[in-house]
Protein backbone atom coordinates (compact mmCIF):
# COMPACT_ATOMS: atom_id res chain seq x y z
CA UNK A 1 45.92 -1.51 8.65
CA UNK A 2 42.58 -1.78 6.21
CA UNK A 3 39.90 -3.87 7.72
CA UNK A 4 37.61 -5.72 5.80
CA UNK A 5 34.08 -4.92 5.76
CA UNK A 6 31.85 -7.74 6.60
CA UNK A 7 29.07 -8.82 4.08
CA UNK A 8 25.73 -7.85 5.74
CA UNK A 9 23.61 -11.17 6.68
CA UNK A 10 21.08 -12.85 4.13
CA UNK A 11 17.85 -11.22 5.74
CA UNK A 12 19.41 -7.39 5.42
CA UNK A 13 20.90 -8.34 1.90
CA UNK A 14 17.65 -9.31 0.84
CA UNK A 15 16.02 -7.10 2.37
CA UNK A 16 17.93 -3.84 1.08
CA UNK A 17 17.17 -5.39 -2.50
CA UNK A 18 13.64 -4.75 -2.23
CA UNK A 19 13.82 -1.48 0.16
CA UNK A 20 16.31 -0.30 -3.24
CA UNK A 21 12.79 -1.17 -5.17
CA UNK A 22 10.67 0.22 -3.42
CA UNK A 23 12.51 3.51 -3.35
CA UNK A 24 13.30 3.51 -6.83
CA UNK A 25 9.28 3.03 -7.62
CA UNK A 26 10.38 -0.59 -9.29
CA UNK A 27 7.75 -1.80 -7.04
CA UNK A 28 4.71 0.66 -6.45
CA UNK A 29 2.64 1.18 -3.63
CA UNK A 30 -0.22 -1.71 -3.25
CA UNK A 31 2.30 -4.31 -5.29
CA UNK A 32 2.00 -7.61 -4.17
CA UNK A 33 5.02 -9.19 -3.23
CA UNK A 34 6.22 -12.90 -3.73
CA UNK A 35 5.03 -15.23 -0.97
CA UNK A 36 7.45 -16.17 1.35
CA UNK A 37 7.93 -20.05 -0.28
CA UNK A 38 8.98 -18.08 -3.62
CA UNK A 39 11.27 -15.23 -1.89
CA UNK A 40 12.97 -18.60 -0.18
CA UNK A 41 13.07 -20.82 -3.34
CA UNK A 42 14.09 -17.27 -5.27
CA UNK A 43 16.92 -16.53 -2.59
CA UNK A 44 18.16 -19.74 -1.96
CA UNK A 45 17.57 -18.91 1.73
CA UNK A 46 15.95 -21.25 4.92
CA UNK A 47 12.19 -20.57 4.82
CA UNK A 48 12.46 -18.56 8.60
CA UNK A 49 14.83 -16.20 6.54
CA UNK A 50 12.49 -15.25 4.25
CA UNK A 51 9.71 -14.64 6.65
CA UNK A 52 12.80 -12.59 8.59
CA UNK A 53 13.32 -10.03 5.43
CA UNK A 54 9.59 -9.61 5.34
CA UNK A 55 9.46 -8.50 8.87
CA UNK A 56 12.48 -6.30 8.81
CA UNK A 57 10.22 -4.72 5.79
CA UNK A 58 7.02 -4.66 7.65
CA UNK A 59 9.24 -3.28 11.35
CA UNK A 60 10.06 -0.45 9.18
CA UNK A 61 6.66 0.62 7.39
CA UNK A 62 7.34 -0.43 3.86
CA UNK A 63 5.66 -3.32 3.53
CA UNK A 64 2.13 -4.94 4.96
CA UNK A 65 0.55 -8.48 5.15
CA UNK A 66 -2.77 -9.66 4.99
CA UNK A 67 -3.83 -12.64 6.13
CA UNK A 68 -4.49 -15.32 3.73
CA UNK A 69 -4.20 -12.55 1.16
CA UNK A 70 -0.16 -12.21 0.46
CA UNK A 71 2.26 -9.43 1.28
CA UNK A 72 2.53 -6.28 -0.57
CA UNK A 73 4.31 -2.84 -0.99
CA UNK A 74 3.00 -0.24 1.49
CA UNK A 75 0.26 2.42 0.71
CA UNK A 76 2.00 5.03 2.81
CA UNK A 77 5.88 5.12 2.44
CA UNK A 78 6.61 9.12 3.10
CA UNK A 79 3.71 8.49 5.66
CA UNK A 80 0.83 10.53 6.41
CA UNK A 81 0.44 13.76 7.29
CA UNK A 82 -2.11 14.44 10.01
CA UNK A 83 -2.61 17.83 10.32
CA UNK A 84 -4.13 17.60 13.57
CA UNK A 85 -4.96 21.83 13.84
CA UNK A 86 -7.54 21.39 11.31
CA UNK A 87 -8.53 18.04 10.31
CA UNK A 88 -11.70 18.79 12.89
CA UNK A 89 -12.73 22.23 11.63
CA UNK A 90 -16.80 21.38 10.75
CA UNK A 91 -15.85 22.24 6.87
CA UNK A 92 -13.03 20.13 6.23
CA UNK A 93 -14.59 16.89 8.21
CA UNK A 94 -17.92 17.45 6.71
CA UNK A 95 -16.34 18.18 2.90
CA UNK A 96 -17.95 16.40 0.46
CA UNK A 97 -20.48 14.69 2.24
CA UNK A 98 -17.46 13.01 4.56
CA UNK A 99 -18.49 10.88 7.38
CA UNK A 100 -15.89 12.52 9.81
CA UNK A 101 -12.46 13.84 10.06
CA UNK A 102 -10.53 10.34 8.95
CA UNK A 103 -12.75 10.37 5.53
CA UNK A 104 -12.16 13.58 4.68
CA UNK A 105 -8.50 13.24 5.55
CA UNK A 106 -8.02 10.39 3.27
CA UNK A 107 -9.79 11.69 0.46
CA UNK A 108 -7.86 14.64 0.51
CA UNK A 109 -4.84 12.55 0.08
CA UNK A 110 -5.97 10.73 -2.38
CA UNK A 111 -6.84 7.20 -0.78
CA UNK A 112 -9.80 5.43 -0.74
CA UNK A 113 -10.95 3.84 2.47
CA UNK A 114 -13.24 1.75 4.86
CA UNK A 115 -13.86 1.91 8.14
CA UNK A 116 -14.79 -1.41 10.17
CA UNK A 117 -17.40 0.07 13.22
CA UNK A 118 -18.14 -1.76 16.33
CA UNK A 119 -20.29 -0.59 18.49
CA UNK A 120 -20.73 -1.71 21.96
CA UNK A 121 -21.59 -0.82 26.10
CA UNK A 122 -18.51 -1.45 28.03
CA UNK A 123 -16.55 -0.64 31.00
CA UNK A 124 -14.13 2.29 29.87
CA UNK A 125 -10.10 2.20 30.69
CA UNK A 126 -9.29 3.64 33.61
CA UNK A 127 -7.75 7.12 32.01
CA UNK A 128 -10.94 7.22 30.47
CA UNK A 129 -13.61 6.82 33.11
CA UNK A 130 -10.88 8.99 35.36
CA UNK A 131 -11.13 11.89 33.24
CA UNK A 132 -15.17 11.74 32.75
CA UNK A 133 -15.58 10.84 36.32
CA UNK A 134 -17.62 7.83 35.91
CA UNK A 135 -17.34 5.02 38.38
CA UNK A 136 -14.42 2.42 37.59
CA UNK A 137 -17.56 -0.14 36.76
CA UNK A 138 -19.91 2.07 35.01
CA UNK A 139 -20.54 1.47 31.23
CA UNK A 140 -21.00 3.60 28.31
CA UNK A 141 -21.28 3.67 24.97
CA UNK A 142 -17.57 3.29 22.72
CA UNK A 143 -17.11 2.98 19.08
CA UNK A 144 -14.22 1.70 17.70
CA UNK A 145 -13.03 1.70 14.14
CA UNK A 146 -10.57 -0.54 12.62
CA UNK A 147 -9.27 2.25 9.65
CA UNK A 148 -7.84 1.28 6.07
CA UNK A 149 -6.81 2.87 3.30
CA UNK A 150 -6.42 1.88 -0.52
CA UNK A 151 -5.68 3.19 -4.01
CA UNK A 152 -8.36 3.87 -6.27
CA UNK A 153 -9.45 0.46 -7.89
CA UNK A 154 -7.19 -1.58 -5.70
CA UNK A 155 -9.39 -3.07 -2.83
CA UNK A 156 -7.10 -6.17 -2.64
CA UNK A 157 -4.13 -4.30 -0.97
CA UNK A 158 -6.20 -2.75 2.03
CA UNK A 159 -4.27 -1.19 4.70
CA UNK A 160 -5.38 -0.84 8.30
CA UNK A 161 -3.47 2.35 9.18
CA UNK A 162 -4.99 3.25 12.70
CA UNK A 163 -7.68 1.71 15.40
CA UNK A 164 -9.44 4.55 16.85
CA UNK A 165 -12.14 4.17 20.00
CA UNK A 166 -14.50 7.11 21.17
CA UNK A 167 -16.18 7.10 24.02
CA UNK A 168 -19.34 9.26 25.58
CA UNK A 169 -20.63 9.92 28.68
CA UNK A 170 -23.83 8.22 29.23
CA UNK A 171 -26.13 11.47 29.17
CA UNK A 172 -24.68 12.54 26.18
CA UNK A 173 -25.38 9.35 24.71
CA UNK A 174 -29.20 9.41 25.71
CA UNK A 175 -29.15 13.23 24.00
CA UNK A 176 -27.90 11.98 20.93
CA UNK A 177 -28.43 8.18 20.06
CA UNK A 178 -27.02 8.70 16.79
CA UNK A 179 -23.77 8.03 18.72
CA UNK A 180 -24.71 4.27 18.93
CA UNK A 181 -25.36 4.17 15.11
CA UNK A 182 -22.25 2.34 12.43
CA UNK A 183 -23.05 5.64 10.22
CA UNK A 184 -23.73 8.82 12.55
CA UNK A 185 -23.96 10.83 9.35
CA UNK A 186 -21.96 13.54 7.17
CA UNK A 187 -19.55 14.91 9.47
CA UNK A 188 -19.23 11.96 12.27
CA UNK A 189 -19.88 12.17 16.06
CA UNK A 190 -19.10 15.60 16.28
CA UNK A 191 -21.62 17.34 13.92
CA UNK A 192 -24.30 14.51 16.14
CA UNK A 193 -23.50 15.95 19.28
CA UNK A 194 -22.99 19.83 17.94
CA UNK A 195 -26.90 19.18 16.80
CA UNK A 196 -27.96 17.92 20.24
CA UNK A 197 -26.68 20.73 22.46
CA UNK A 198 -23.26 19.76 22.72
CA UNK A 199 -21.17 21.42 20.30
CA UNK A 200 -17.16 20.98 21.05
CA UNK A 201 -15.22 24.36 20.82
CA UNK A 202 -12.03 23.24 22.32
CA UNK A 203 -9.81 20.01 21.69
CA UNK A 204 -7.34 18.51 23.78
CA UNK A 205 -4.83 15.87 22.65
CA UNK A 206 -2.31 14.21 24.79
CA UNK A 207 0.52 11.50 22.85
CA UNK A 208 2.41 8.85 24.32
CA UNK A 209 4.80 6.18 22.14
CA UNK A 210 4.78 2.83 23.41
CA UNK A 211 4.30 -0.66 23.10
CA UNK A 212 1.14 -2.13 21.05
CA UNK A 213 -0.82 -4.28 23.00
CA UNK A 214 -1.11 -8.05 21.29
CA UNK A 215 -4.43 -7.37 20.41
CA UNK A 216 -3.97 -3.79 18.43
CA UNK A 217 -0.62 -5.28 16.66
CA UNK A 218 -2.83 -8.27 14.93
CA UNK A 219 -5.50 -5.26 14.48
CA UNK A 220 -2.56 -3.06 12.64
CA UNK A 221 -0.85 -5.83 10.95
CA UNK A 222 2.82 -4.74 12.27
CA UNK A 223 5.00 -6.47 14.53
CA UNK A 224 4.63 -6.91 18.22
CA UNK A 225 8.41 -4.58 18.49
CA UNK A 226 6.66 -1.85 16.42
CA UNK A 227 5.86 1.18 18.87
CA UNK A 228 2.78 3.41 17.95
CA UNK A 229 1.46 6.65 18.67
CA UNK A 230 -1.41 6.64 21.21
CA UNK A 231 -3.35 10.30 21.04
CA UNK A 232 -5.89 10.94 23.98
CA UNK A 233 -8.45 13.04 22.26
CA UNK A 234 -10.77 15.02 24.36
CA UNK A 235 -13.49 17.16 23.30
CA UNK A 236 -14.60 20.02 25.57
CA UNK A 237 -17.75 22.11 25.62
CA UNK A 238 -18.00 25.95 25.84
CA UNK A 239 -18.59 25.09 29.64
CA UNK A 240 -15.27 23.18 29.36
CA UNK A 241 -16.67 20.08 30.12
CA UNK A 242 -15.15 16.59 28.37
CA UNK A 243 -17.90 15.22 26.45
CA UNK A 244 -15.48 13.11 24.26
CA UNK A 245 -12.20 11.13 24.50
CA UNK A 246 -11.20 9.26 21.49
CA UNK A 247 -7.89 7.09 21.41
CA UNK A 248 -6.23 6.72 18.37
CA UNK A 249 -3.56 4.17 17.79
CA UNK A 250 -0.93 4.45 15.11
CA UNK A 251 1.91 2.80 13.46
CA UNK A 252 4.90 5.12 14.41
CA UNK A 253 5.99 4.16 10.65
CA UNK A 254 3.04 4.95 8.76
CA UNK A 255 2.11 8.64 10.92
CA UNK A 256 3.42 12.16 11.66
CA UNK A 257 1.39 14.41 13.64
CA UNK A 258 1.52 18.62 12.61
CA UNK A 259 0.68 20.99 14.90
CA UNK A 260 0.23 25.09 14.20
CA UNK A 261 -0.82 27.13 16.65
CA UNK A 262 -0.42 31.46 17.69
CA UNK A 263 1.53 32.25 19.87
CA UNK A 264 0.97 36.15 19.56
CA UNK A 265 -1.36 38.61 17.63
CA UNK A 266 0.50 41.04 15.13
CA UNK A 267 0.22 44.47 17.01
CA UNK A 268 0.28 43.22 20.31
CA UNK A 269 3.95 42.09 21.18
């Protein structure tokens, strides 16, 4: 006996509509999208059922809100490539005058960007102050940077793709102040601290999916049920000492992380 296929609700009707736009390239990357009175009045549909289709959209990386500025296609649909094996070598974060390893990645594919810096002393996570071995009450110095990309000429549809926060131990800080500076200069933190004795020659990076906290999913712009990637990078000395740990938070949509590595050396297996 046939059975009959049920007609999928109004928010995933709606919804696969403009997916089936965005696919096709109807509706490019940065387009702004009706408001949510307009998709209702367009629809036919209850005003919480428009909001509905935009978060369905928005749960699965295609499209992006700003507040008080409208809803639009997202920047990164395939999403972004990190290539995390060399994204920190000194000539590709320092490439064309690049202010770090996030600047020269997005230039390289094509985006422009800003960076929103805060600077400030404060009392580390516990991870954090557990792997430097500071006290559980001791401050130091962390920067964090809210991170959005663009197209070219398109500053209206600016999308926060990742929060990252660094943080130093204090006598690394008093070494090189540049640390506590918005703009450390071509190459970020890590050409700063090379300069003042304390060049990194070994990463570390450690990834965990879970959860946003409230306060990074209004930072992101995605939904509270959106999990992201959190990395825990650590920069280690020649003496193999930690003199960095940055945490980087990511949209699981909008992010996939690359690895390469050796695993033998031709003419010694």
């Amino acid at each position: 006996m046939a059975t009959t296929q049920k007609e999928p609700g109004k928010v995933e009707r709606i919804a696969s509509e403009i997916r089936d736009r965005i696919e096709r390239g109807t509706l490019a990357p940065g387009s702004r999208l009706p408001g949510v009175p307009q998709l209702q009045q367009e629809h036919g549909v209850a005003y919480q059922t428009a909001r509905d289709v935009y978060g369905l959209l928005e749960d699965e990386g295609l499209v992006f809100s700003r507040r008080g500025k409208g809803t639009y296609v997202s920047l990164v649909i395939d999403k972004i490539v990190s290539d995390r094996t060399s994204r920190y070598q000194p000539g590709f974060r320092e490439a064309g005058g690049a202010v770090g390893a996030f600047e020269a990645e997005m230039r390289a594919k094509g985006f422009d960007f800003k960076n929103v810096v805060t600077i400030a002393k404060d009392v580390p996570p516990k991870k954090v102050s557990d792997i430097f071995e500071m006290h559980h009450r001791a401050k130091t110095v962390k920067r964090e940077r809210l991170m959005s990309v663009c197209l070219p000429g398109n500053t209206e549809a600016m999308e926060v793709v990742q929060v990252a926060t660094s943080w130093f131990p204090p006598d690394v800080i008093d070494a090189c102040p540049a640390l506590a500076e918005k703009a450390p200069g071509v190459g970020g933190s890590k050409s700063r601290m090379a300069e003042a004795g304390f060049k990194q020659i070994r990463l570390r990076e450690e990834i965990e999916v879970r959860s946003p906290t409230p306060e990074e999913a209004k930072a992101l712009g995605i939904p509270a049920e959106q999990a992201v990637l959190e990395i825990t990078h650590q920069g280690l000395t020649a003496e193999g000492r930690i003199v960095e740990i940055c945490l980087h938070v990511l949209p699981r949509s909008k992010w996939r992380l690359s690895y390469e590595w050796a695993i033998d050396t031709p003419g010694t297996g």
